[in-house]
PDB file of N, CA and C in Angstrom:
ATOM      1  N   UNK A   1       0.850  -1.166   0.000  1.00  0.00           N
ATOM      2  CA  UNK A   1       0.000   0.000   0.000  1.00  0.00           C
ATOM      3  C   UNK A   1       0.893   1.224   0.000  1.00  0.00           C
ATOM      4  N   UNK A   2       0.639   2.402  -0.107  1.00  0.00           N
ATOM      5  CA  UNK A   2       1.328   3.649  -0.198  1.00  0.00           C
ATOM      6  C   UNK A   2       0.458   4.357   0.304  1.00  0.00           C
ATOM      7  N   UNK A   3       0.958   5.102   1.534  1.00  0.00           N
ATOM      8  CA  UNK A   3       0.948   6.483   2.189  1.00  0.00           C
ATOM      9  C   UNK A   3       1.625   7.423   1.555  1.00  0.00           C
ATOM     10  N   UNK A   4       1.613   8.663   2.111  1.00  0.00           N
ATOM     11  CA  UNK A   4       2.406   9.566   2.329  1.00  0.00           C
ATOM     12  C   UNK A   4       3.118  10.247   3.346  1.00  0.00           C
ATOM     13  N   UNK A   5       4.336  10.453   3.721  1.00  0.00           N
ATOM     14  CA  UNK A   5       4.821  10.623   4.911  1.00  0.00           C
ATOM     15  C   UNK A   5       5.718  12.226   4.345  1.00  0.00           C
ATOM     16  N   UNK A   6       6.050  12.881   5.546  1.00  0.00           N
ATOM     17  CA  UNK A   6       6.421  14.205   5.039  1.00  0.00           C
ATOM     18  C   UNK A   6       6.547  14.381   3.515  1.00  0.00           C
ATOM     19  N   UNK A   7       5.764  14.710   2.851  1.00  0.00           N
ATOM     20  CA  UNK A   7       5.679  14.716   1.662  1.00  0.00           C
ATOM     21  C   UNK A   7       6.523  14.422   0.536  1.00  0.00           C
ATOM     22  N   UNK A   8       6.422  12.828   0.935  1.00  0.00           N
ATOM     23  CA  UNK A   8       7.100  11.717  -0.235  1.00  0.00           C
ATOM     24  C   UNK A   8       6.622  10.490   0.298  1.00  0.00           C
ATOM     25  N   UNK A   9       6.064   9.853  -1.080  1.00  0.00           N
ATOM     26  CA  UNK A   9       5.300   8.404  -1.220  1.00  0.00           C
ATOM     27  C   UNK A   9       6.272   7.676  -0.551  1.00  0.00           C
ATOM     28  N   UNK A  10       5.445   6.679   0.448  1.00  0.00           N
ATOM     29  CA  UNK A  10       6.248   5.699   0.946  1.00  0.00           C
ATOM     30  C   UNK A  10       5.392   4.094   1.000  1.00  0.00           C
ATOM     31  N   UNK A  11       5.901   3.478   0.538  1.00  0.00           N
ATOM     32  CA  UNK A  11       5.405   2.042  -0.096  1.00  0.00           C
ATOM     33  C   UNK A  11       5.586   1.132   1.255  1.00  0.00           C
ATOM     34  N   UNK A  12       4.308   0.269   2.067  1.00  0.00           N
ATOM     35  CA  UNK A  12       4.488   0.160   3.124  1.00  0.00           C
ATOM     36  C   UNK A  12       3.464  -1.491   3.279  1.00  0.00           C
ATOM     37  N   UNK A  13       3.607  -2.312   4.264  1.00  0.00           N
ATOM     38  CA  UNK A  13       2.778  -3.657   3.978  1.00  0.00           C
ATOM     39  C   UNK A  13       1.556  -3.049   4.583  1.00  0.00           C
ATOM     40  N   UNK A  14       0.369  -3.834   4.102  1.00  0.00           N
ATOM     41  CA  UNK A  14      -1.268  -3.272   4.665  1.00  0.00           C
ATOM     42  C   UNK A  14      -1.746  -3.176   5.851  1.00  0.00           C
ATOM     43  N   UNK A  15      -2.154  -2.691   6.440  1.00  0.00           N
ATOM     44  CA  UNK A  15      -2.444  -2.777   7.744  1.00  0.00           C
ATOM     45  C   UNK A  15      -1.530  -2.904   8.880  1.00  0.00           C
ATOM     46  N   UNK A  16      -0.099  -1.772   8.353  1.00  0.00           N
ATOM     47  CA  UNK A  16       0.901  -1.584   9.745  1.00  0.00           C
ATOM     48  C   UNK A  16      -0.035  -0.512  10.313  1.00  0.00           C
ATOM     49  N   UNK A  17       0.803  -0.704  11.454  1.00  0.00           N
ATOM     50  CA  UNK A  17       0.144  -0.081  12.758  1.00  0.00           C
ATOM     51  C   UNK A  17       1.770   1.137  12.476  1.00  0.00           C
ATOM     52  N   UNK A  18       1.353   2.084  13.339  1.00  0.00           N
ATOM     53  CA  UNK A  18       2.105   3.312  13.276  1.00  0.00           C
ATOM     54  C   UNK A  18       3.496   3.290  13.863  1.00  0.00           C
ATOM     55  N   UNK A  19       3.353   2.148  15.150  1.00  0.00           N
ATOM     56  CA  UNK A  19       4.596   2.029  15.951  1.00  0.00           C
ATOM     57  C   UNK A  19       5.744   1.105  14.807  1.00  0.00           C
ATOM     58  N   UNK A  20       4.959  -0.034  14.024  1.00  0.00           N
ATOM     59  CA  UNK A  20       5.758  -0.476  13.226  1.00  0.00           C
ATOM     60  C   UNK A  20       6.360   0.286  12.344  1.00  0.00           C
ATOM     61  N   UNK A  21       5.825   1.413  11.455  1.00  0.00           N
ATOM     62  CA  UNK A  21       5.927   1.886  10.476  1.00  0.00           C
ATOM     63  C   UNK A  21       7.327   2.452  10.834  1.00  0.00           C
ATOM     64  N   UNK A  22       6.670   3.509  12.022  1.00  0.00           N
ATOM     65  CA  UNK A  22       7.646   4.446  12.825  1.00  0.00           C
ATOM     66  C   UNK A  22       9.289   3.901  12.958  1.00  0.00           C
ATOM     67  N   UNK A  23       9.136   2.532  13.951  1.00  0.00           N
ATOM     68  CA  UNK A  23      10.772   1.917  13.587  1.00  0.00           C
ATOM     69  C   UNK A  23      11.199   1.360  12.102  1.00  0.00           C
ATOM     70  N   UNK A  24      10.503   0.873  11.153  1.00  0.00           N
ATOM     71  CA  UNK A  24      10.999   0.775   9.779  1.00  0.00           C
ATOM     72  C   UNK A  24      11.569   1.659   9.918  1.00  0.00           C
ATOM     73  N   UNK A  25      11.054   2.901   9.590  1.00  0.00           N
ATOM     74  CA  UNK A  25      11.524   4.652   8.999  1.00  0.00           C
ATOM     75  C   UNK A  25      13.292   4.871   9.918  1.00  0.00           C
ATOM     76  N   UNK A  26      13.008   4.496  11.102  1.00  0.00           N
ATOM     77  CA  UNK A  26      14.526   4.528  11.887  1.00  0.00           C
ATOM     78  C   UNK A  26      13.939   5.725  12.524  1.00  0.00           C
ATOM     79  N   UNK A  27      13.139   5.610  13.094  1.00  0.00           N
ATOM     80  CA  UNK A  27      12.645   7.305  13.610  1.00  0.00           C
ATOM     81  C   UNK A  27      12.495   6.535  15.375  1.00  0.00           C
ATOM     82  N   UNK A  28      13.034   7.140  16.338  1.00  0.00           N
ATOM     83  CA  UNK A  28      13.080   7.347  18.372  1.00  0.00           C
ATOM     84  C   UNK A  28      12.010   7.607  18.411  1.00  0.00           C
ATOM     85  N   UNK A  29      10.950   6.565  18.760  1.00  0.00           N
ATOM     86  CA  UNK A  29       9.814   6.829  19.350  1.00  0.00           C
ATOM     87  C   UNK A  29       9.587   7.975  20.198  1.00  0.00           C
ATOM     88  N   UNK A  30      10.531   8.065  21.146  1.00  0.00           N
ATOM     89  CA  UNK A  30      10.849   9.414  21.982  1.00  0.00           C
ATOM     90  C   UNK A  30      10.866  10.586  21.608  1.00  0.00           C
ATOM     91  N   UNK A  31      11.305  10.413  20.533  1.00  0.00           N
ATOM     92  CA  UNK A  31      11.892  11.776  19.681  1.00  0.00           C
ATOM     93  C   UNK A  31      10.689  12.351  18.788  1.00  0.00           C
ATOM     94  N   UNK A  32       9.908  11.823  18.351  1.00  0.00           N
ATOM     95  CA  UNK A  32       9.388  12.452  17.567  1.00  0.00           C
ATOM     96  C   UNK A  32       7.762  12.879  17.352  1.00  0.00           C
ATOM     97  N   UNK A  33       7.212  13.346  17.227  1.00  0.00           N
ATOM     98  CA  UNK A  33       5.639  13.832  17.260  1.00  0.00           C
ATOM     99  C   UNK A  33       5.105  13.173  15.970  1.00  0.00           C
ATOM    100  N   UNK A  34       4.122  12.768  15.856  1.00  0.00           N
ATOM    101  CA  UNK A  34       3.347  12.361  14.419  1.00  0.00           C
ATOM    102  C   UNK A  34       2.101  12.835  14.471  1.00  0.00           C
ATOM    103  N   UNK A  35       1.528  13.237  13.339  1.00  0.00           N
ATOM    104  CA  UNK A  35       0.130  13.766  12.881  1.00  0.00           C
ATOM    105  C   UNK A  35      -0.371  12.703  11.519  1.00  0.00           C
ATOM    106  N   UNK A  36      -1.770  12.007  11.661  1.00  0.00           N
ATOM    107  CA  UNK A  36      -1.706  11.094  10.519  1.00  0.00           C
ATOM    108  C   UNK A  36      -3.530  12.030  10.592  1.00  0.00           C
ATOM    109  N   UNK A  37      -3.333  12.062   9.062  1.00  0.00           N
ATOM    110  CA  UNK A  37      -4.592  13.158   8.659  1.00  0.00           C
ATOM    111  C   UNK A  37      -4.922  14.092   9.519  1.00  0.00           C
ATOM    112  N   UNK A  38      -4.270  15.039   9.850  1.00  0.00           N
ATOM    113  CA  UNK A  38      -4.266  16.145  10.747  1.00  0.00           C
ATOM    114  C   UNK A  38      -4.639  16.166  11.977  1.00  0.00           C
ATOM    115  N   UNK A  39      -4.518  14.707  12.393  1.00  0.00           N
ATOM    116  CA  UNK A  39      -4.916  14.411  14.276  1.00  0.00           C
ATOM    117  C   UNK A  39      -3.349  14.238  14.505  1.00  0.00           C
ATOM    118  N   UNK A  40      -3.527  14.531  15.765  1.00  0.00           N
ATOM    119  CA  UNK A  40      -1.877  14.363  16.378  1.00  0.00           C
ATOM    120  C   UNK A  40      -2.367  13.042  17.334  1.00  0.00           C
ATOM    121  N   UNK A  41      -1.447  11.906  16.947  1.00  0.00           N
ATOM    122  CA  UNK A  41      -1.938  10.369  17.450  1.00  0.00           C
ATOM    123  C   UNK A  41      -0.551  10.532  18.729  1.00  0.00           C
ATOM    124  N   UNK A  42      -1.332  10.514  19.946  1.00  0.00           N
ATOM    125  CA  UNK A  42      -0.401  10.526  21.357  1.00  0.00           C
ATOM    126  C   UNK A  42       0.698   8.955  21.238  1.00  0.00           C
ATOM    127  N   UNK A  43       1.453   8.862  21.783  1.00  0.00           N
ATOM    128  CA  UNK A  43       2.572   7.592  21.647  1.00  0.00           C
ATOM    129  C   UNK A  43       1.728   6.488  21.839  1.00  0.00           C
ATOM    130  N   UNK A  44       0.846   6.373  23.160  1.00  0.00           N
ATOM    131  CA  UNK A  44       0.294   5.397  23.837  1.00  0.00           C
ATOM    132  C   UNK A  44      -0.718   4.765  22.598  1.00  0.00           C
ATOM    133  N   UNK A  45      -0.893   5.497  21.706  1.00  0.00           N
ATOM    134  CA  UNK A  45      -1.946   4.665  20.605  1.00  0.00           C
ATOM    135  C   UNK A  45      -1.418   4.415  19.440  1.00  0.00           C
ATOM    136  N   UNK A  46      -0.022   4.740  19.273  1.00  0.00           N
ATOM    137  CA  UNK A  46       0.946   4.302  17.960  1.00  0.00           C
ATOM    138  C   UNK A  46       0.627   2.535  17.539  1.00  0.00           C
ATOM    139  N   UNK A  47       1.136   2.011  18.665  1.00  0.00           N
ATOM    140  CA  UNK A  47       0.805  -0.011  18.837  1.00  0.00           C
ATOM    141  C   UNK A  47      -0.551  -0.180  18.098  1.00  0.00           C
ATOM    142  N   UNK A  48      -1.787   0.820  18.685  1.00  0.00           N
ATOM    143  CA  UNK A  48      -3.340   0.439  18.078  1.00  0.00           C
ATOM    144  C   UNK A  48      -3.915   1.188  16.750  1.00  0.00           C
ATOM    145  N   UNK A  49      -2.516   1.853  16.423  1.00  0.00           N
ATOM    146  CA  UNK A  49      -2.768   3.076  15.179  1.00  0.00           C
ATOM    147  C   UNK A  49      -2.782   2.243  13.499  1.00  0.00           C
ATOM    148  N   UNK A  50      -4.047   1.613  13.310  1.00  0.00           N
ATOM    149  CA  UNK A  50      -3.764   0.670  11.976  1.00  0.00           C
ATOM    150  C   UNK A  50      -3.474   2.151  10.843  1.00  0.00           C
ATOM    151  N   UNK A  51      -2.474   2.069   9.616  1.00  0.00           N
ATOM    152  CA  UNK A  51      -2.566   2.971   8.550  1.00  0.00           C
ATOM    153  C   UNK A  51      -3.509   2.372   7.499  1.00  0.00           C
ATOM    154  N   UNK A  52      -4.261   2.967   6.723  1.00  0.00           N
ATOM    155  CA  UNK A  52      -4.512   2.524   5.364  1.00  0.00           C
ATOM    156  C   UNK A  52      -3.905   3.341   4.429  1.00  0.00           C
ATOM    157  N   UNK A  53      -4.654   2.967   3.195  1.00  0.00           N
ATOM    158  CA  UNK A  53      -3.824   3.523   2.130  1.00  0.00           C
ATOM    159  C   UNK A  53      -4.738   4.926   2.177  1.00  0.00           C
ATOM    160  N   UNK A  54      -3.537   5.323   1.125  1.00  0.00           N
ATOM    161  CA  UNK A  54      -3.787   6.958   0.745  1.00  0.00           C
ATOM    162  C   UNK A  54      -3.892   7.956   2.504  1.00  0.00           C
ATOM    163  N   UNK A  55      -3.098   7.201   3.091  1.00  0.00           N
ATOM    164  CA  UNK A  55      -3.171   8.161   4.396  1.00  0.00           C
ATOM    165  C   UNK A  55      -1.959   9.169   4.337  1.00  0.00           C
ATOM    166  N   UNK A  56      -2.140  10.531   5.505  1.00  0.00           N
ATOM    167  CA  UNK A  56      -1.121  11.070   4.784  1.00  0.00           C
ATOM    168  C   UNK A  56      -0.412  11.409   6.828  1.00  0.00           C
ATOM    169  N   UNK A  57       1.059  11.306   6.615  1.00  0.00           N
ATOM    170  CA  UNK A  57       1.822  11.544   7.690  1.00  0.00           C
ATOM    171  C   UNK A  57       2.717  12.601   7.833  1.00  0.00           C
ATOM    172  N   UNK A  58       2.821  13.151   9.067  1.00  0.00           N
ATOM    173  CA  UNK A  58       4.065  14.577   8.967  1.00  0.00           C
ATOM    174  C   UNK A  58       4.715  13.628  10.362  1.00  0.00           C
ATOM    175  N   UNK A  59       5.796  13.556  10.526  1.00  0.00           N
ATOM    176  CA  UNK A  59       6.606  13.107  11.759  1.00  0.00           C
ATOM    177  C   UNK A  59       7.329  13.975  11.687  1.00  0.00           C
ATOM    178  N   UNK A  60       7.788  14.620  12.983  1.00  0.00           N
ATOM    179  CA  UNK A  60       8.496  15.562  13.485  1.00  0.00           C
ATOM    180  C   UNK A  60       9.319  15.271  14.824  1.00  0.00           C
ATOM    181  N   UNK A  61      11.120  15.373  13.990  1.00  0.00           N
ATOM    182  CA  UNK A  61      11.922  14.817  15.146  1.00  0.00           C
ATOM    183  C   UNK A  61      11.954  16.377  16.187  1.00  0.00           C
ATOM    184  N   UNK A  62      12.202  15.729  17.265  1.00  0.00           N
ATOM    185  CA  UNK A  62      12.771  16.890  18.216  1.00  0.00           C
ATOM    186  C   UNK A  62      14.170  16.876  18.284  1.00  0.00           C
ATOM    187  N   UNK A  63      14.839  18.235  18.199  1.00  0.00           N
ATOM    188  CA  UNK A  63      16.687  17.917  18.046  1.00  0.00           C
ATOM    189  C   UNK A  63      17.167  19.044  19.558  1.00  0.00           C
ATOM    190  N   UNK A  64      17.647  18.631  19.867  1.00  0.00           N
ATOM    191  CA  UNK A  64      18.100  19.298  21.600  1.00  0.00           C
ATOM    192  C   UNK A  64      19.290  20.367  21.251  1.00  0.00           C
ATOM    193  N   UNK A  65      19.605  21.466  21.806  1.00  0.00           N
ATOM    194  CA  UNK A  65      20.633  22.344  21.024  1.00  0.00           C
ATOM    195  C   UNK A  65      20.874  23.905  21.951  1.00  0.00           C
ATOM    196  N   UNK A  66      21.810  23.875  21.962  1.00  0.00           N
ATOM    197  CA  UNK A  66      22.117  25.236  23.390  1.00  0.00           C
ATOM    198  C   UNK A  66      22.718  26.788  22.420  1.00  0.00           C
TER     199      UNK A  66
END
């Protein structure tokens, strides 16, 4: 199936859940915020977050810096 994730197609198996997707990508659960169709999905529901197709994602790392 294909999503979209910060705006570029990403080719993905059917019915991952968000937490899977999330470590494919190499992305710190910790680190980063996600919005999937303009809801912001809290960490605790990433595991129960099924994607379908044509969904669209923004993930946003946090970077620490003085």
């Amino acid at each position: 199936m294909e999503i979209v994730v910060n705006g570029d197609k990403v080719h993905c198996e059917e019915k991952i859940t968000l937490e899977k997707l999330v470590a494919e990508l190499g992305y710190q659960k910790d680190r980063i915020a996600v919005e999937v169709n303009v809801d912001i999905i809290v960490k605790s529901e990433y595991a129960s977050c099924v994607l379908g197709p044509a969904d669209t994602l923004e993930i946003v790392t946090f970077v620490g810096g003085g």
